[in-house]
C-alpha atoms as a PDB file:
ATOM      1  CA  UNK A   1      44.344   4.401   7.815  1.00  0.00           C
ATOM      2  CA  UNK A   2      41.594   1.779   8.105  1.00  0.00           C
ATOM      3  CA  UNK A   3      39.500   1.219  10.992  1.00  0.00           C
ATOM      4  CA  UNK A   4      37.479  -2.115  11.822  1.00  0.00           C
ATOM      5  CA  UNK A   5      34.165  -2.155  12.264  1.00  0.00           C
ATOM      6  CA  UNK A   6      33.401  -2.765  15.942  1.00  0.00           C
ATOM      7  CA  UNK A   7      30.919  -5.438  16.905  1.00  0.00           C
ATOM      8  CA  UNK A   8      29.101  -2.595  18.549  1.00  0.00           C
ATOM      9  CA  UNK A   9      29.049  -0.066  15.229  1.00  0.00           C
ATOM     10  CA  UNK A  10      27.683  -3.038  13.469  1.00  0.00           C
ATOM     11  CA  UNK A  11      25.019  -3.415  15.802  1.00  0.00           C
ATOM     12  CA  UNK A  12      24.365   0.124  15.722  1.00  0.00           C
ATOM     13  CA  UNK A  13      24.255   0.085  11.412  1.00  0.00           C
ATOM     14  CA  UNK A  14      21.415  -3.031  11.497  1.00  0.00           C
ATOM     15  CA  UNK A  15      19.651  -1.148  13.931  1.00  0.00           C
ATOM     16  CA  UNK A  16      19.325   2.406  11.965  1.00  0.00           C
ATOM     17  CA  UNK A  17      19.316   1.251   8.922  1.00  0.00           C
ATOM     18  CA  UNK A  18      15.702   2.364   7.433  1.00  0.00           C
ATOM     19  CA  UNK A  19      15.559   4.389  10.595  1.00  0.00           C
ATOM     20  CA  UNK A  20      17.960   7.161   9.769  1.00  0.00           C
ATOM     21  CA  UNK A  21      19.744   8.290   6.546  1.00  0.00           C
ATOM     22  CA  UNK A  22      23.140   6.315   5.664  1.00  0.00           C
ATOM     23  CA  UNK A  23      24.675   9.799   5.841  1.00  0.00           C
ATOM     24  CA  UNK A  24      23.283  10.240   9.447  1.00  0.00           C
ATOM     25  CA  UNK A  25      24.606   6.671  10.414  1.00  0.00           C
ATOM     26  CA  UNK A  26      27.487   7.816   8.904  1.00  0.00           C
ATOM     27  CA  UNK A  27      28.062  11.005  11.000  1.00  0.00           C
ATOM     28  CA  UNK A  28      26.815   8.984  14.485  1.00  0.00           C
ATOM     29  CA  UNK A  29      29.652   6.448  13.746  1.00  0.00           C
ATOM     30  CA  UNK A  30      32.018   8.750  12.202  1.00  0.00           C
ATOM     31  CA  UNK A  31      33.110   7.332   9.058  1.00  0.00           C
ATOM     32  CA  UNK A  32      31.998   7.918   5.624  1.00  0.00           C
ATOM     33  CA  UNK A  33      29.057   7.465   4.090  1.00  0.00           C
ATOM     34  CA  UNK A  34      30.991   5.121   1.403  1.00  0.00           C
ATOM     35  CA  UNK A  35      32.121   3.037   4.471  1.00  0.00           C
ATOM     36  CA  UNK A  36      28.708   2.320   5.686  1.00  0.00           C
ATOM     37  CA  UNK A  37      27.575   1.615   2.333  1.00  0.00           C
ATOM     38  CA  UNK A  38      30.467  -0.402   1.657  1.00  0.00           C
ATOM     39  CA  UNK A  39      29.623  -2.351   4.827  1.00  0.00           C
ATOM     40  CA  UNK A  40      26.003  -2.549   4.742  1.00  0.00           C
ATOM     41  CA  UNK A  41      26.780  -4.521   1.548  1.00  0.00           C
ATOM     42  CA  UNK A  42      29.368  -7.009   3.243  1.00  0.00           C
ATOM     43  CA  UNK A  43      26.642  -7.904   5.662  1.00  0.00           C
ATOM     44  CA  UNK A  44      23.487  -8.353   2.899  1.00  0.00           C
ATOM     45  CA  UNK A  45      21.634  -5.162   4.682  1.00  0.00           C
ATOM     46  CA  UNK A  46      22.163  -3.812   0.696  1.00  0.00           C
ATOM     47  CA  UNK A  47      18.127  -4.220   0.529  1.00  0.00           C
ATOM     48  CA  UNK A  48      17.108  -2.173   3.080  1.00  0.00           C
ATOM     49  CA  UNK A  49      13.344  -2.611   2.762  1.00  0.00           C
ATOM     50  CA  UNK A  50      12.963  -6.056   2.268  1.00  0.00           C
ATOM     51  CA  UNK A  51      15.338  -6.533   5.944  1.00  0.00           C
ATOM     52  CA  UNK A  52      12.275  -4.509   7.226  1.00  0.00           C
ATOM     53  CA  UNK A  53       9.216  -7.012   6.639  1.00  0.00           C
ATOM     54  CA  UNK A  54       7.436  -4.737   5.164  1.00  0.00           C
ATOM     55  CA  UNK A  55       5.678  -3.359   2.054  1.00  0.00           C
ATOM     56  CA  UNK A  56       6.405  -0.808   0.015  1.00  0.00           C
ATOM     57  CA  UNK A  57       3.126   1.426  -1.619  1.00  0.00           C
ATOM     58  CA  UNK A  58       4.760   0.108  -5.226  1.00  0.00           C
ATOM     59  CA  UNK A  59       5.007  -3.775  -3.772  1.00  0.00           C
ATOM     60  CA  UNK A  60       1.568  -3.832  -2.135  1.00  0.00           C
ATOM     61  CA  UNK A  61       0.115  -2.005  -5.370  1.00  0.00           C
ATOM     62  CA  UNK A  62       1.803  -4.985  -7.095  1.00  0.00           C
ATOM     63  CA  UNK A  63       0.549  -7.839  -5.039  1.00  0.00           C
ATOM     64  CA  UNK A  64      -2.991  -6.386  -4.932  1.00  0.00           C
ATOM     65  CA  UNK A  65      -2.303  -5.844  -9.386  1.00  0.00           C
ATOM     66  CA  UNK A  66      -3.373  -2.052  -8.946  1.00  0.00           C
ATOM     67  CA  UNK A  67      -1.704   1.135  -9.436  1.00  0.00           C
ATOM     68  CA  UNK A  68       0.454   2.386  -6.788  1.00  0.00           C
ATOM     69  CA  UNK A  69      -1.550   5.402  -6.710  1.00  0.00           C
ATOM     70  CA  UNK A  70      -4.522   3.468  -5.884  1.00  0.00           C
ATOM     71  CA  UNK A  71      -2.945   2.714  -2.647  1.00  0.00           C
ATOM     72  CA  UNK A  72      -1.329   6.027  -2.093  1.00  0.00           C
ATOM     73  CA  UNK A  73      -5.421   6.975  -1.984  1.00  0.00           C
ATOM     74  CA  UNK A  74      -6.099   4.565   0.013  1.00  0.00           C
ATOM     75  CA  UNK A  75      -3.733   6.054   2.818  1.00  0.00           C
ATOM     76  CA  UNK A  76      -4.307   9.788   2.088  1.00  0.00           C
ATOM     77  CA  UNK A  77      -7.793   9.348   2.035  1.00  0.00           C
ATOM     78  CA  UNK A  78      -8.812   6.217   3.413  1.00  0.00           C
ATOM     79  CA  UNK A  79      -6.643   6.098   6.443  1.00  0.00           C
ATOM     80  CA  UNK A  80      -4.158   3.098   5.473  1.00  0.00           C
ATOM     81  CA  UNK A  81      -2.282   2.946   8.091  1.00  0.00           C
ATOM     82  CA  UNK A  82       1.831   3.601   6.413  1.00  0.00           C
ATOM     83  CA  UNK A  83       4.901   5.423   7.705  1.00  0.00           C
ATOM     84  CA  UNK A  84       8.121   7.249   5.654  1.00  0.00           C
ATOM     85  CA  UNK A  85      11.523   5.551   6.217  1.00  0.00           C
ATOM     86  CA  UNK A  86      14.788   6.607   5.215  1.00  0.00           C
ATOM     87  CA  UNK A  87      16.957   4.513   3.289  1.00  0.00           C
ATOM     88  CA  UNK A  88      20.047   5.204   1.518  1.00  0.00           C
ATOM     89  CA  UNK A  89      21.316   8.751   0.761  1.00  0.00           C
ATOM     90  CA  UNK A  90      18.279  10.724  -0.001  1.00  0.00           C
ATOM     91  CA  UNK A  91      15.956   7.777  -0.991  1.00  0.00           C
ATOM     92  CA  UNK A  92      12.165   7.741   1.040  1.00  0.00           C
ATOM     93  CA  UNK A  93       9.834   5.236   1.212  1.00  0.00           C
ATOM     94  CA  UNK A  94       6.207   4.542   2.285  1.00  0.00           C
ATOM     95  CA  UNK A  95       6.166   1.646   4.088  1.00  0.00           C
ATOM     96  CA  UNK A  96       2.605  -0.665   5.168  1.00  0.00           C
ATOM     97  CA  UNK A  97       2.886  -2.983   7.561  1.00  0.00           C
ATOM     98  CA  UNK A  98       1.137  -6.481   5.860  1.00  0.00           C
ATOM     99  CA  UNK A  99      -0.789  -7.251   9.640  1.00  0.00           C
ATOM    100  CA  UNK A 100      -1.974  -3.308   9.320  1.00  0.00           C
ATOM    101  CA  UNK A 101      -3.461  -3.884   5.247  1.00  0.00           C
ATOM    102  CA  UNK A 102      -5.094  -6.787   6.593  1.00  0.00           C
ATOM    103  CA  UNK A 103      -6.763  -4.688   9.420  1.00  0.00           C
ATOM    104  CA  UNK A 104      -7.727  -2.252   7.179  1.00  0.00           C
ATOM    105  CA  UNK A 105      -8.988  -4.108   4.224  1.00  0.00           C
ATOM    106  CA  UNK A 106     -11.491  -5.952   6.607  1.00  0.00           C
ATOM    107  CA  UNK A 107     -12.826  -2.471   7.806  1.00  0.00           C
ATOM    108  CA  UNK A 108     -13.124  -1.237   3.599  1.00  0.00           C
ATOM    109  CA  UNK A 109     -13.577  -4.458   1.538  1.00  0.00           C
ATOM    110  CA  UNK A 110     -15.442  -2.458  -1.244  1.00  0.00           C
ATOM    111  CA  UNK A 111     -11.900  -0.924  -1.954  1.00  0.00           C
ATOM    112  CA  UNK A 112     -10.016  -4.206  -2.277  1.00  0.00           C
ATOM    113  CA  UNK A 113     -10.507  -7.159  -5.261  1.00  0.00           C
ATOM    114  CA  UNK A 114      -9.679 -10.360  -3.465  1.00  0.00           C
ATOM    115  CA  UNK A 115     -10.126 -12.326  -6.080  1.00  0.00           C
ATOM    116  CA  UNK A 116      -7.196 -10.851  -7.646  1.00  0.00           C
ATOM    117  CA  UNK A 117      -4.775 -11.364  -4.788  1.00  0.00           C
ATOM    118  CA  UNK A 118      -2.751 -14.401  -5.335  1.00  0.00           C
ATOM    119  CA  UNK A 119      -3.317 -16.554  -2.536  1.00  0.00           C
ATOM    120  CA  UNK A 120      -0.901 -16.024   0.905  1.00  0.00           C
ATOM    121  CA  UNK A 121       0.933 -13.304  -1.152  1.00  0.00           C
ATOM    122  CA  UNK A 122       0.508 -11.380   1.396  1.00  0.00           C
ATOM    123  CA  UNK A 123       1.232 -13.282   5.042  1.00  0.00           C
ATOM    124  CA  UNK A 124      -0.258 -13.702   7.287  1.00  0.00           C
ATOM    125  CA  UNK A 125      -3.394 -13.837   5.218  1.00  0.00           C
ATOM    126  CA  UNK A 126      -6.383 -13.862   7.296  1.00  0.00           C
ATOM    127  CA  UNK A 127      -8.571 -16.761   7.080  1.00  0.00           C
ATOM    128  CA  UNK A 128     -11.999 -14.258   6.203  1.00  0.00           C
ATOM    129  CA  UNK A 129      -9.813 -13.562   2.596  1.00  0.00           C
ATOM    130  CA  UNK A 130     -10.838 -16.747   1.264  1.00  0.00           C
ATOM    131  CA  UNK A 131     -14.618 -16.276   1.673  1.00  0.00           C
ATOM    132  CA  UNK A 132     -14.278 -12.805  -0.065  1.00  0.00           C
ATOM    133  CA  UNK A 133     -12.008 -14.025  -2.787  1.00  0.00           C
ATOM    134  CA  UNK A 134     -14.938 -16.269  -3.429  1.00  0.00           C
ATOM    135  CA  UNK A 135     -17.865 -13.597  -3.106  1.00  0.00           C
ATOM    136  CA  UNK A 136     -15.322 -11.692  -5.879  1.00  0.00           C
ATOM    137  CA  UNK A 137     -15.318 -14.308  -8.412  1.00  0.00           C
ATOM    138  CA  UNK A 138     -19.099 -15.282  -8.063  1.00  0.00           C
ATOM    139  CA  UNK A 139     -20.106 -11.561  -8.694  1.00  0.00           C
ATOM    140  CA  UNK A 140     -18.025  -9.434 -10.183  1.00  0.00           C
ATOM    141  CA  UNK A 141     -17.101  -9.894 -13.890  1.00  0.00           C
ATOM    142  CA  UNK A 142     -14.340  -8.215 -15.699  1.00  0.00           C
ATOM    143  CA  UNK A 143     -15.602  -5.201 -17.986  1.00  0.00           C
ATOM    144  CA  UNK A 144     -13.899  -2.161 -19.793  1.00  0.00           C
ATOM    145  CA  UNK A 145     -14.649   1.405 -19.257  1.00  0.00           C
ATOM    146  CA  UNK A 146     -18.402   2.060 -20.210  1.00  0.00           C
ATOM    147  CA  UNK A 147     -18.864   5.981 -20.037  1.00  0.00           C
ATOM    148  CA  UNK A 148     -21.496   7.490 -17.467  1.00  0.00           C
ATOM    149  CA  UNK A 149     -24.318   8.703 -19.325  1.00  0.00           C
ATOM    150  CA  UNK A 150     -26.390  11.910 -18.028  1.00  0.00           C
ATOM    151  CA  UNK A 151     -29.590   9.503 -16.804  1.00  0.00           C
ATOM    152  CA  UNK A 152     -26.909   7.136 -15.128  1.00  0.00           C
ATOM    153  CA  UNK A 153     -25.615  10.476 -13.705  1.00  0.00           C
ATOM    154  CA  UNK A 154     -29.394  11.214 -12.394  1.00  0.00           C
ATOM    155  CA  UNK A 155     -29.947   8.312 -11.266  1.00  0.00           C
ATOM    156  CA  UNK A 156     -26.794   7.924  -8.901  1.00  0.00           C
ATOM    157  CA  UNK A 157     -27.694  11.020  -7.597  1.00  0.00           C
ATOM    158  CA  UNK A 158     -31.094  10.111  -6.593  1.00  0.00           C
ATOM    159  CA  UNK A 159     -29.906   7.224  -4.793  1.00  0.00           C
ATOM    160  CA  UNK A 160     -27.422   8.986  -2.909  1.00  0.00           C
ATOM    161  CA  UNK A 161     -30.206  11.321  -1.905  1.00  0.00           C
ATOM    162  CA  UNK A 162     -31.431   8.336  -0.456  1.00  0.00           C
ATOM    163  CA  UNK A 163     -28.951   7.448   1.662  1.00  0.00           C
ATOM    164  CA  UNK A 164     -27.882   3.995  -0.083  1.00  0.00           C
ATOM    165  CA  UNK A 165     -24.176   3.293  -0.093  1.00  0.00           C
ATOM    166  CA  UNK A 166     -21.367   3.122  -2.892  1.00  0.00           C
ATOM    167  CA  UNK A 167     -21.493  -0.316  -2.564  1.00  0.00           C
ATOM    168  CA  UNK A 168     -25.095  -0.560  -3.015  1.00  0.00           C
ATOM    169  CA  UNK A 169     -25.521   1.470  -5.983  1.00  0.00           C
ATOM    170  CA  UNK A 170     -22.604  -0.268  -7.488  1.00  0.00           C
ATOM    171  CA  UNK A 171     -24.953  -3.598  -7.242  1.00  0.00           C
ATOM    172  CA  UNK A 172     -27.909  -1.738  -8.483  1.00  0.00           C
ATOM    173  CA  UNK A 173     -26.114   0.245 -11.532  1.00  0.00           C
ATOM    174  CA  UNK A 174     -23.503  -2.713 -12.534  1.00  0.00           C
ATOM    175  CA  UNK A 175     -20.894  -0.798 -11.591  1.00  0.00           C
ATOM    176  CA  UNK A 176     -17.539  -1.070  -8.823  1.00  0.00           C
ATOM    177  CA  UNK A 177     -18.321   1.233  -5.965  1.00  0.00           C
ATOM    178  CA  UNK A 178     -15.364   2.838  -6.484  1.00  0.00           C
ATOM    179  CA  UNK A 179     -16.400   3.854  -9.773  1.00  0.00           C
ATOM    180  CA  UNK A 180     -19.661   4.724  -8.257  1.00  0.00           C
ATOM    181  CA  UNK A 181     -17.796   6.913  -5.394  1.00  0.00           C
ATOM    182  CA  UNK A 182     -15.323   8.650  -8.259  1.00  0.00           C
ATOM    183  CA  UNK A 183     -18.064   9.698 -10.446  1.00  0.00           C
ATOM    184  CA  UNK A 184     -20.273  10.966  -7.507  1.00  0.00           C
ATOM    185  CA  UNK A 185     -17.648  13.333  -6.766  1.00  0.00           C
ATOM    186  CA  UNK A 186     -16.591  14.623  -9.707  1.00  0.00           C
ATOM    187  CA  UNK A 187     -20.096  15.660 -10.074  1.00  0.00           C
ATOM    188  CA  UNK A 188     -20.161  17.741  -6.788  1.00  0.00           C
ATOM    189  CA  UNK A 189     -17.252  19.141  -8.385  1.00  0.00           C
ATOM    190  CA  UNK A 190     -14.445  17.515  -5.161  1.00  0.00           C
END
């Protein structure tokens, strides 16, 4: 026979949901995991992650027009702040909070191109963006792959021996620091 859903067991469901898997919520209410399912769908909680606020790796990788691996980097080796959540039956996500990007991208704006972040895309959108959207389009322009050659090779080296920065070569060489920080590594073999 069929049993309501309790004003309670609903509250529990929006609560969990994202939290736990649907066949955890499931078990804690004891009902099916088709019931839940069927239910979170009655009350629009279908979308689990956008209920949450935040973004996932493939959506901020979107908005920022990069790869999703890009940002994956970013928080394996760059210390994005991001966090797993469950949703659905076996589905996980990596989840950044938008106030957290923000945070970070001020600390490592060599890593980010503002100037190809739609404006307020991403709220709240700190009011420093604008300036470095700006500084984007007055000095970066938009080039293809150009191969490293062995005296561009030397000559990053040298200025790493010197203690200048990614960014700084980047400037000096006409190249993204990134590009500058990839190639350095590959040739220390990392």
């Amino acid at each position: 026979m069929r049993r309501s859903w309790t004003s309670d067991e609903i509250t529990y469901l929006k609560d969990n949901v994202g939290l736990y898997k649907l066949t955890t919520i499931a078990q804690n209410l004891d009902r099916s995991y088709e019931s839940v399912r069927v239910k979170m769908t009655r009350i629009y909680l279908s979308n689990t992650k956008s209920q949450m606020g935040y973004l996932t790796f493939h959506e901020l990788a979107t908005l920022l027009k990069v790869d999703r691996n890009t940002v994956k980097g970013w928080a394996e080796n760059h210390n994005l702040p991001y966090f797993k959540k469950a949703t659905r039956a076996r589905k996980y996500f990596y989840f950044v909070d938008p106030s957290d990007f923000w945070e970070w991208a001020e600390q490592h704006k060599d890593k980010v191109q503002f100037s190809d972040i739609d404006p307020h895309s991403i709220p709240p959108e700190p009011e420093w963006v604008e300036n470095e959207r700006r500084k984007d389009k007055c000095t970066t322009k938009k080039r293809r792959y150009q191969k490293w050659t062995t005296k561009e090779e030397t000559l990053l080296i040298k200025l790493r021996e010197k203690g200048l920065s990614y960014k700084e070569i980047g400037e000096q060489m006409g190249r993204t620091a990134i590009s500058v920080e990839r190639r350095y590594k590959r040739i220390l073999g990392k």
